[in-house]
C-alpha atoms as a PDB file:
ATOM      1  CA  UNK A   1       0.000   0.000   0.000  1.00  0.00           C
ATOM      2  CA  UNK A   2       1.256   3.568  -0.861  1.00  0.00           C
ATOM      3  CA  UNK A   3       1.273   6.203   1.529  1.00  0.00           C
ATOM      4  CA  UNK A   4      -1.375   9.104   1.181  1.00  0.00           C
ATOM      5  CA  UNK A   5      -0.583  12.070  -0.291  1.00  0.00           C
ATOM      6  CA  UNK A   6      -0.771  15.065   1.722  1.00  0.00           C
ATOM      7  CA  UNK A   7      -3.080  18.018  -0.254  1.00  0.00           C
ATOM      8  CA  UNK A   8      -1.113  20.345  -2.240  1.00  0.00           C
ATOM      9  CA  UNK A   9      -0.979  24.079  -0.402  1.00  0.00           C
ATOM     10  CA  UNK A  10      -2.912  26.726  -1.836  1.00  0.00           C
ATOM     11  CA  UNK A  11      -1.287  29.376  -4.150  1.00  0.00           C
ATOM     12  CA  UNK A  12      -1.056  32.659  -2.005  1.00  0.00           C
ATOM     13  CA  UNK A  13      -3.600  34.724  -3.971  1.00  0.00           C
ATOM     14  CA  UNK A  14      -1.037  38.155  -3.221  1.00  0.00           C
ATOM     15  CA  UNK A  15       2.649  37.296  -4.379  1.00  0.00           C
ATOM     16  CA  UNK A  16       5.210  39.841  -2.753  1.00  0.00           C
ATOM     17  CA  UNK A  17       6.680  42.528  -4.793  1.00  0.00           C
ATOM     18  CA  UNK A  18      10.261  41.361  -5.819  1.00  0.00           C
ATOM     19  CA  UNK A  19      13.116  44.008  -4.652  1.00  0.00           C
ATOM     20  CA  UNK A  20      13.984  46.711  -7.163  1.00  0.00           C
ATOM     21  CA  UNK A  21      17.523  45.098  -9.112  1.00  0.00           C
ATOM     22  CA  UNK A  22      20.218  48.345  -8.413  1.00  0.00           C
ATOM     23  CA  UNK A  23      21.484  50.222 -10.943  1.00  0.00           C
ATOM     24  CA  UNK A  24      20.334  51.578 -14.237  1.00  0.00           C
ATOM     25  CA  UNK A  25      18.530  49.767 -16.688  1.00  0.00           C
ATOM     26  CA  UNK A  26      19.778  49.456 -20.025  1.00  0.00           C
ATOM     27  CA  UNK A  27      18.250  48.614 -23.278  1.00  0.00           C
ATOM     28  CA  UNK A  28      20.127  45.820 -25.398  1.00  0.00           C
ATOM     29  CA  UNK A  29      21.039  47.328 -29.229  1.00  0.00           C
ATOM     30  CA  UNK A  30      18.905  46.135 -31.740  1.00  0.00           C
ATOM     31  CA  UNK A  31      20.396  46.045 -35.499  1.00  0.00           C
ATOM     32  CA  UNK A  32      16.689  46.850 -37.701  1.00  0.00           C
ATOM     33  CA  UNK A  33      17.613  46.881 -41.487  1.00  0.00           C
ATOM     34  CA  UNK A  34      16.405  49.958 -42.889  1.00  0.00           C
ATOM     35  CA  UNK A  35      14.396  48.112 -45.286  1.00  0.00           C
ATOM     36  CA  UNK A  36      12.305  47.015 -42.488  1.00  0.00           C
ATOM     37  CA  UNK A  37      11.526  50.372 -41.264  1.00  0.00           C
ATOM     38  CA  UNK A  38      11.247  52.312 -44.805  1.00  0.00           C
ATOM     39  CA  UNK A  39       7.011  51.664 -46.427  1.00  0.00           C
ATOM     40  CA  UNK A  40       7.616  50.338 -49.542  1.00  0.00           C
ATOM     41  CA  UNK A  41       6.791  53.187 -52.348  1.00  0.00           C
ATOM     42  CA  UNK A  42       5.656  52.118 -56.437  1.00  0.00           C
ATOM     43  CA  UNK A  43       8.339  53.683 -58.549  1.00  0.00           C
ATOM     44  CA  UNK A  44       6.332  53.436 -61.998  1.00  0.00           C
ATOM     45  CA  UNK A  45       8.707  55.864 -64.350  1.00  0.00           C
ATOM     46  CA  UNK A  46      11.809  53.483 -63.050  1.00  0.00           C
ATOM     47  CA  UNK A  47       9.528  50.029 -64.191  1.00  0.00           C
ATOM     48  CA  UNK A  48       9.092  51.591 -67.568  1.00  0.00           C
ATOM     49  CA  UNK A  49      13.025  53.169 -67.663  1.00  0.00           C
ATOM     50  CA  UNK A  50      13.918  49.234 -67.477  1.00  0.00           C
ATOM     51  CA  UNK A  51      11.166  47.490 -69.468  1.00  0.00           C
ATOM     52  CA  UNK A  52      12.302  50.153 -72.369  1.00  0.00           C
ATOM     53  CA  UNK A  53      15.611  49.027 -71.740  1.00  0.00           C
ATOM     54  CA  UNK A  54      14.728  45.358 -71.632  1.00  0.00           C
ATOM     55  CA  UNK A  55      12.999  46.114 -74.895  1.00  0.00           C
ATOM     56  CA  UNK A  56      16.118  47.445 -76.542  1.00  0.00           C
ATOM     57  CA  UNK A  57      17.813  44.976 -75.198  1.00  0.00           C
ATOM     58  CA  UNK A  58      15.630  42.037 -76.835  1.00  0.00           C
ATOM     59  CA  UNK A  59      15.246  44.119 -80.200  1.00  0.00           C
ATOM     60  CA  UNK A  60      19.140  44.085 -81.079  1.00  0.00           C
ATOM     61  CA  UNK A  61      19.202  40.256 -80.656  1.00  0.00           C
ATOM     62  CA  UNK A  62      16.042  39.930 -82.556  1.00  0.00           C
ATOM     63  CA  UNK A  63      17.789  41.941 -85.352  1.00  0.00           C
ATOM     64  CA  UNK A  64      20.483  39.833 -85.012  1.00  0.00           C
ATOM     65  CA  UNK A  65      18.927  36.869 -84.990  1.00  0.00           C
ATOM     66  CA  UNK A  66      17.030  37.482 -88.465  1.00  0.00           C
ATOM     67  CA  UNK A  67      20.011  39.158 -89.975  1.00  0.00           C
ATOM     68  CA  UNK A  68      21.084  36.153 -91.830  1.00  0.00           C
ATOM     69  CA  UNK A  69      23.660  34.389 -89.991  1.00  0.00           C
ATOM     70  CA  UNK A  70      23.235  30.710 -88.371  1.00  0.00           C
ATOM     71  CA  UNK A  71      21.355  31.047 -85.003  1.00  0.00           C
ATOM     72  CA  UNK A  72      23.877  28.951 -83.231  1.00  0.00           C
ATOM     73  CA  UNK A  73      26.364  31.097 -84.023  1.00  0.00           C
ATOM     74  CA  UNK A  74      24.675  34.734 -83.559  1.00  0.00           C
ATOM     75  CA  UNK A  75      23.721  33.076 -80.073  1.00  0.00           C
ATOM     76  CA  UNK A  76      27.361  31.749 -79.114  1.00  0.00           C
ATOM     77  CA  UNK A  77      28.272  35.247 -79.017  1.00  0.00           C
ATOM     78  CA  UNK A  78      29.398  37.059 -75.987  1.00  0.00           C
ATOM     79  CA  UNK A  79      27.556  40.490 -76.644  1.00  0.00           C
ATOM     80  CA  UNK A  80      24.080  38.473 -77.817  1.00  0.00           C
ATOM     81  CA  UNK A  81      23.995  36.363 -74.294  1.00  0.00           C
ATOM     82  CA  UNK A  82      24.746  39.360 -72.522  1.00  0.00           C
ATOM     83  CA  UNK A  83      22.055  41.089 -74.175  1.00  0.00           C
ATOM     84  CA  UNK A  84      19.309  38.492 -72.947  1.00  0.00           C
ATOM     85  CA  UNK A  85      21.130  38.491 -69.834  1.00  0.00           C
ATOM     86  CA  UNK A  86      20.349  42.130 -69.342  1.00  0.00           C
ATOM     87  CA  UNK A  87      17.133  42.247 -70.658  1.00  0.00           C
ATOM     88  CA  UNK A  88      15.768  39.365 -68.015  1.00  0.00           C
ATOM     89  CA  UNK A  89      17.186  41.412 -64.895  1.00  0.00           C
ATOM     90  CA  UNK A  90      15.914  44.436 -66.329  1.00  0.00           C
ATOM     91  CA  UNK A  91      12.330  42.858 -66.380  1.00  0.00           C
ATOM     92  CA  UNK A  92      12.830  41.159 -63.233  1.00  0.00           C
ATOM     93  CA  UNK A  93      14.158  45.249 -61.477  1.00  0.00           C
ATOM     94  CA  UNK A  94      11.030  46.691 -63.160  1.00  0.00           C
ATOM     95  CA  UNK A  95       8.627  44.023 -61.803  1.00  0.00           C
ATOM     96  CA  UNK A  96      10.340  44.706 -58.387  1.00  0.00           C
ATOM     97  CA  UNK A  97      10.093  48.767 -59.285  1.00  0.00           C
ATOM     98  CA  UNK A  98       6.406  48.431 -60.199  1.00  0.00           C
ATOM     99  CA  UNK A  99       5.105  46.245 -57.085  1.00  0.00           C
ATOM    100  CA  UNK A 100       7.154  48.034 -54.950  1.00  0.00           C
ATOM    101  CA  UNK A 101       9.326  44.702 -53.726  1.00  0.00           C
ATOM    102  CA  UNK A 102      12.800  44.660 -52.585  1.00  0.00           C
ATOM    103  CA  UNK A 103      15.389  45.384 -55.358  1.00  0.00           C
ATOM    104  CA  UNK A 104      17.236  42.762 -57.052  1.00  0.00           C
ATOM    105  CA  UNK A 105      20.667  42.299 -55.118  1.00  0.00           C
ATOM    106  CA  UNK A 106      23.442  44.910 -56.448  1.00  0.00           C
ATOM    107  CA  UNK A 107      25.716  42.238 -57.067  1.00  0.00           C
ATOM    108  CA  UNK A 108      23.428  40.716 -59.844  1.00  0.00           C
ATOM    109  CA  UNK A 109      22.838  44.106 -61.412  1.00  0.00           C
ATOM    110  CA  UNK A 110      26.231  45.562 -60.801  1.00  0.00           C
ATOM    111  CA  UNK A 111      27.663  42.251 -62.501  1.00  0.00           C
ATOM    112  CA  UNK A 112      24.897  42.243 -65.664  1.00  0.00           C
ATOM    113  CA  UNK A 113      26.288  46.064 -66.214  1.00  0.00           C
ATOM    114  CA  UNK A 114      29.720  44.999 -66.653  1.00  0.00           C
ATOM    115  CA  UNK A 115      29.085  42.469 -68.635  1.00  0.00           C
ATOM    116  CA  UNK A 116      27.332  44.232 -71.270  1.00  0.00           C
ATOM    117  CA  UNK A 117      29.924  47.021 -70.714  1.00  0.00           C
ATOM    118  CA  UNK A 118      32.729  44.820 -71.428  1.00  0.00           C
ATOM    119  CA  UNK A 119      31.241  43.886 -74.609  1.00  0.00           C
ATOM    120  CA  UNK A 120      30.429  47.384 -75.818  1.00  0.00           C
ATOM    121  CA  UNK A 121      34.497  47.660 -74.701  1.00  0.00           C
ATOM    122  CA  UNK A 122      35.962  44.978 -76.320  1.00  0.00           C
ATOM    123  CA  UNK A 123      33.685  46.366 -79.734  1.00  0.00           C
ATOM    124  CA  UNK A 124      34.536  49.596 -79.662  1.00  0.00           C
ATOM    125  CA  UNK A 125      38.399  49.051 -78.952  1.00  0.00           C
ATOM    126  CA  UNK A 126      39.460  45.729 -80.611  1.00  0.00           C
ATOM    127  CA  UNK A 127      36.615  44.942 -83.319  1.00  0.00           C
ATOM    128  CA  UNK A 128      35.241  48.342 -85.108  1.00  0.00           C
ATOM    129  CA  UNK A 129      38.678  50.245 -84.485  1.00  0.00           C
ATOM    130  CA  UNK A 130      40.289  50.070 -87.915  1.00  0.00           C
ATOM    131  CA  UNK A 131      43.731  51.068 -86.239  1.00  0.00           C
ATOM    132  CA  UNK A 132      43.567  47.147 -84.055  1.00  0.00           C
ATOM    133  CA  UNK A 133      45.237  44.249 -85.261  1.00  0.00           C
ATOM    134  CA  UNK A 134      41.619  42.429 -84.910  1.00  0.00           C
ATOM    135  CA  UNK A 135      39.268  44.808 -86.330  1.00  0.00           C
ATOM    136  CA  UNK A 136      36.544  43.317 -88.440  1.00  0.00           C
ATOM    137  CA  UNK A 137      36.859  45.382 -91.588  1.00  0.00           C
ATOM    138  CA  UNK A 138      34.919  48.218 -93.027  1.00  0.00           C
ATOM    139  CA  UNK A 139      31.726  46.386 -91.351  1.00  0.00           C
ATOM    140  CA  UNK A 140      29.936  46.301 -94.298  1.00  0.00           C
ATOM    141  CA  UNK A 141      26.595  44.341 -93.329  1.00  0.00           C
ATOM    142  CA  UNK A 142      23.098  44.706 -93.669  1.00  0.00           C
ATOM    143  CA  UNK A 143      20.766  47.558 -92.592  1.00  0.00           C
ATOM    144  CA  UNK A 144      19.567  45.622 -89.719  1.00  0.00           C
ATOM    145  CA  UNK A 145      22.691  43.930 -88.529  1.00  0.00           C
ATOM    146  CA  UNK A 146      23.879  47.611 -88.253  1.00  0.00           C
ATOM    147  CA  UNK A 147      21.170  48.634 -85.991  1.00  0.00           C
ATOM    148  CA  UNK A 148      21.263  45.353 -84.008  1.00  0.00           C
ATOM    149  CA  UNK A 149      25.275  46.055 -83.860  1.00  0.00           C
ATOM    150  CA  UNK A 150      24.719  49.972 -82.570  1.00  0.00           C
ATOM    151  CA  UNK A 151      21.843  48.800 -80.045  1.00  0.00           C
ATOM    152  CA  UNK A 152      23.839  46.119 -78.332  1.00  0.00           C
ATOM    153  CA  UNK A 153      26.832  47.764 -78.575  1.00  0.00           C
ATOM    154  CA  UNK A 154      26.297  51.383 -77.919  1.00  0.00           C
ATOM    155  CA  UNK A 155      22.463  51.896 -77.100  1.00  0.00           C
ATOM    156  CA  UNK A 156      22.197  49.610 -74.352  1.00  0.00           C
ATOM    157  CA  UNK A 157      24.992  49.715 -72.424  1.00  0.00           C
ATOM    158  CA  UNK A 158      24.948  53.742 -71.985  1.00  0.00           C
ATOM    159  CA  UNK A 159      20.817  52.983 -71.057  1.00  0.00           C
ATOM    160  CA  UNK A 160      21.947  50.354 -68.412  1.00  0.00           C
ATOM    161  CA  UNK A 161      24.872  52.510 -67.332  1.00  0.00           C
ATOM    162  CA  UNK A 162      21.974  55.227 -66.996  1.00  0.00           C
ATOM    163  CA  UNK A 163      19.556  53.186 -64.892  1.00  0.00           C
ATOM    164  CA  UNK A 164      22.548  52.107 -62.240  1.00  0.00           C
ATOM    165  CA  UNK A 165      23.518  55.720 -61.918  1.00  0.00           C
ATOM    166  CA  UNK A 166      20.449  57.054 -61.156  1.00  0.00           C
ATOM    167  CA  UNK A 167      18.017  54.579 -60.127  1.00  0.00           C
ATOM    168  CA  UNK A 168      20.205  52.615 -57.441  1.00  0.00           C
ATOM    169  CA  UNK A 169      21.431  53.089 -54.329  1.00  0.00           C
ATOM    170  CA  UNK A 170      25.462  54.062 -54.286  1.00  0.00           C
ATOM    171  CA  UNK A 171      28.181  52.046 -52.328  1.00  0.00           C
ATOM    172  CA  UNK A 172      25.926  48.647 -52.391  1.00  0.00           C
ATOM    173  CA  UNK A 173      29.059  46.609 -54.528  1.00  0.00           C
ATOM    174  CA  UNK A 174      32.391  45.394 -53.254  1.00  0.00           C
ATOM    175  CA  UNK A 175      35.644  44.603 -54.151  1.00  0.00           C
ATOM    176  CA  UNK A 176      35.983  41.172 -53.748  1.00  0.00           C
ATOM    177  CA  UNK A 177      32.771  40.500 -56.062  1.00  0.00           C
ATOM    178  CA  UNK A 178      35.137  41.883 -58.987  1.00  0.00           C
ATOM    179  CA  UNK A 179      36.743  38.702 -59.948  1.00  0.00           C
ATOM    180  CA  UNK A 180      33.556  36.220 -59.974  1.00  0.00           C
ATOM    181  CA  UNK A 181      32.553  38.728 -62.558  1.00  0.00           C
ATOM    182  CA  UNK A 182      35.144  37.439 -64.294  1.00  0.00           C
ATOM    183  CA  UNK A 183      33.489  33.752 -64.112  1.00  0.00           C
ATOM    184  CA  UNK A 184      31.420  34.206 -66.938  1.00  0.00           C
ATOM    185  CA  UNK A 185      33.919  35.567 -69.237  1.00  0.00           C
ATOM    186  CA  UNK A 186      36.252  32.658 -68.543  1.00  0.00           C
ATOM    187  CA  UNK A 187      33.803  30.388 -69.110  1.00  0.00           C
ATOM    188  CA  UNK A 188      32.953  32.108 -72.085  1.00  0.00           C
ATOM    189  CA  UNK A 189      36.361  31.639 -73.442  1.00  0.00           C
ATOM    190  CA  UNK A 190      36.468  27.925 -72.449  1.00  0.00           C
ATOM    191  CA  UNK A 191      33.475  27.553 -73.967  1.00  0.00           C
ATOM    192  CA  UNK A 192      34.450  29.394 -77.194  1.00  0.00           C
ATOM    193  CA  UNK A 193      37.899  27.281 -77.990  1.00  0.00           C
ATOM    194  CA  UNK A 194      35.641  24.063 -76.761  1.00  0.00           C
ATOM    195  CA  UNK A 195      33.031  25.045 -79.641  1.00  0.00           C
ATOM    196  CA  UNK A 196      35.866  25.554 -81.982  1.00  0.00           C
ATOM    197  CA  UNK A 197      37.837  22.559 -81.540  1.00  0.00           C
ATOM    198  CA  UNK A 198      34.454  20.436 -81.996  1.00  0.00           C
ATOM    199  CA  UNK A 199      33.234  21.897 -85.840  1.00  0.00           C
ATOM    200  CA  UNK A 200      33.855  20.429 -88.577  1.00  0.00           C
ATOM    201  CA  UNK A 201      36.636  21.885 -90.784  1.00  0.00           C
ATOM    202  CA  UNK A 202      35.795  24.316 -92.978  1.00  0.00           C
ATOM    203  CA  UNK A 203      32.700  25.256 -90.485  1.00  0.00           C
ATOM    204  CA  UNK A 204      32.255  29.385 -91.071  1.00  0.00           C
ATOM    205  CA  UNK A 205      32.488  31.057 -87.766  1.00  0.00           C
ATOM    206  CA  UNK A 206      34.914  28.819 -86.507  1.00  0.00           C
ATOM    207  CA  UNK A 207      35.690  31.232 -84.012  1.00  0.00           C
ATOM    208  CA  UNK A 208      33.512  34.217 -83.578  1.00  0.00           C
ATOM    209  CA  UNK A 209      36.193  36.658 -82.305  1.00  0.00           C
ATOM    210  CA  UNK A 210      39.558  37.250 -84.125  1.00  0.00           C
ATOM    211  CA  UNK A 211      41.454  37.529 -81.101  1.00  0.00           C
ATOM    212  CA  UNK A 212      40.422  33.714 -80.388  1.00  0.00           C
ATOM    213  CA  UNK A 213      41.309  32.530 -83.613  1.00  0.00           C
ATOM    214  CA  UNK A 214      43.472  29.582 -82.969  1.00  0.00           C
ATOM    215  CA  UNK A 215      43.571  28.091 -86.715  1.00  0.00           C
ATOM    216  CA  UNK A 216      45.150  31.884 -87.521  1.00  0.00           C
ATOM    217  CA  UNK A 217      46.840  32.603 -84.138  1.00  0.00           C
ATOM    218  CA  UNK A 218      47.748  29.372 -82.253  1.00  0.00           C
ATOM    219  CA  UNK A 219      46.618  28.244 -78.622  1.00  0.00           C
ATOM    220  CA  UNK A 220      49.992  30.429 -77.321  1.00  0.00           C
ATOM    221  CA  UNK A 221      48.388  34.024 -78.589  1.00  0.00           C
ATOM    222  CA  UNK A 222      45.423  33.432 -78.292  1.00  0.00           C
ATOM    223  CA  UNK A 223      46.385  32.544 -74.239  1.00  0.00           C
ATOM    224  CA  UNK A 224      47.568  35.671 -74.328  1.00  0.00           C
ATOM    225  CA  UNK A 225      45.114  37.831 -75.816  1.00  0.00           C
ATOM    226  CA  UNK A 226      42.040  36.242 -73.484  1.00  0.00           C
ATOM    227  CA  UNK A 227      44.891  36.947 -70.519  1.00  0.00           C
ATOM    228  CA  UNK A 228      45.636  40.564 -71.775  1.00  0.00           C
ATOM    229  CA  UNK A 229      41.508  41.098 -72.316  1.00  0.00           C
ATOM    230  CA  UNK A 230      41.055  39.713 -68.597  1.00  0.00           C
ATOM    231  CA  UNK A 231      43.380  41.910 -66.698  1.00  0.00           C
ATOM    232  CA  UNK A 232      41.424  45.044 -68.633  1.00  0.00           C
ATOM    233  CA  UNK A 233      38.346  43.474 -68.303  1.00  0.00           C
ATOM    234  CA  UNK A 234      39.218  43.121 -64.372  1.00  0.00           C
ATOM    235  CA  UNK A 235      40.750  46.850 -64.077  1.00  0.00           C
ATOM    236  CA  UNK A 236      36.839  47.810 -65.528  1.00  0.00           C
ATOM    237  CA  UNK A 237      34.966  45.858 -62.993  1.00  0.00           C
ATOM    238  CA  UNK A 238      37.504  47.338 -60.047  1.00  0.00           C
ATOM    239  CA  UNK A 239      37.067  50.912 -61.336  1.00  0.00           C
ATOM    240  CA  UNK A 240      32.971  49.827 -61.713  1.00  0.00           C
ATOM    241  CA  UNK A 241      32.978  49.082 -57.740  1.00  0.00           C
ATOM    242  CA  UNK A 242      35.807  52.277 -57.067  1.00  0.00           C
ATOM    243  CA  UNK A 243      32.770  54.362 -58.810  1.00  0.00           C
ATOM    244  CA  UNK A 244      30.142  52.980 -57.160  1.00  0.00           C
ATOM    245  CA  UNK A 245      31.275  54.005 -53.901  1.00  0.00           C
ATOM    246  CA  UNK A 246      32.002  58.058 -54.787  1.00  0.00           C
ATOM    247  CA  UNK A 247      29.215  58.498 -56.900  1.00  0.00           C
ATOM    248  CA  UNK A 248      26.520  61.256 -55.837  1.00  0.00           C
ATOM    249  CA  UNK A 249      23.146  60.457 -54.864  1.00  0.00           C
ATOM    250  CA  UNK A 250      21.445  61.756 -58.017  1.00  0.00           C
ATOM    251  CA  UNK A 251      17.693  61.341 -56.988  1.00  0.00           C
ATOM    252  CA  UNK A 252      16.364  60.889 -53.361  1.00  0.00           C
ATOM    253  CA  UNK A 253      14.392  57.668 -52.995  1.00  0.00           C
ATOM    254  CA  UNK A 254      16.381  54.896 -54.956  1.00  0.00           C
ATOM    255  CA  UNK A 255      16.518  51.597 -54.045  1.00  0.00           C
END
């Protein structure tokens, strides 16, 4: 037999007052992102800056695309998938723009800028400048190839350039995302001597850029050229951050 248990005590309906603790009181600090604190606002003229630019964007490699040239090749090139590239962030910043969501993280757009930016670079300096040792002629070409060429090339990259100087926030990139922007570009170029090596002989378009040429150059310049284009291509994405951190605030309310 167990032995009875004794009834529990009642709870004293009046519990003392516990002793004041000495000293003063003191709040922890609380780290609030200012995102959390900030209502979001609509920014309508911004959604249709970057749907125009989207636009532009898709229009040059739609001109491309129809210009005459194989589709595999016109989209193996660097400036074309940089182009689409573009135009999906810029759709996916004016969605954000237009709903009033978060932006898109500064490291995607700051990295989609260079990219087209190197492009419009590596055009400008190496491909339509008669005076380079890889210039691509006179450029003789159709009507529309032209446009498509001075839309991707010149159009788009100064509307992009545009958007990230006055529609985004300043001092958001950082040094040490400057070489995985380089990521893509070496992947291009493995990618690019890959596709080469595969054709068949006598394939046009072998290689789509000069400076890659290995039936005309060899594997040991062409090394070189991709490693000469990478340390410029690397000095542009360092001076891209450098800017982005002493650039004015243009108009209030970006994000």
């Amino acid at each position: 037999m167990t032995a009875p248990t004794s009834p529990t005590p009642p709870i004293p309906r009046d519990l003392p007052d516990l002793p004041p603790i000495p000293g003063r009181a003191a709040l922890l600090p609380t780290v609030v992102p200012p995102r959390a604190v900030l209502l979001p606002v609509r920014r309508r003229p911004v959604a249709a800056f970057r749907t125009l630019i989207a636009l532009l964007a898709l229009t040059g490699v739609a001109l491309e695309l129809t210009a005459g040239g194989p589709v595999a090749d016109t989209l193996s090139n660097f400036t074309i998938l940089s182009g689409i590239l573009l135009a999906l962030v810029m759709l996916a910043s004016a969605q954000c723009a237009w709903s009033a969501h978060h932006p898109l993280p500064a490291s995607l757009t700051g990295a989609t800028l260079f990219y087209v930016v190197a492009a419009a670079l590596v055009h400008h300096a190496l491909l339509a400048n008669p005076t380079s040792p890889f210039a691509l002629g006179d450029g003789a070409g159709t009507g529309w190839q032209t446009a498509a060429t001075h839309i991707l090339h010149t159009v788009v990259p100064v509307a992009a350039a545009l958007d990230w100087l006055l529609f985004t926030t300043p001092g958001q990139l950082r040094q040490r995302q400057a070489p995985g922007w380089l990521l893509y570009p070496l992947a291009y170029l493995a990618f690019s001597l890959a596709r080469g090596e595969l054709l068949p002989p006598g394939t046009q378009a072998h290689y789509l850029y000069p400076f890659l040429d290995v039936d005309q150059h060899g594997y040991k310049s062409v090394l070189g050229n991709a490693l000469l284009i990478g340390l410029a291509l690397y000095a542009v994405a360092a001076l891209l951050v450098a800017l982005d951190h002493i650039r004015p605030t243009l108009l209030r309310g970006r994000r």
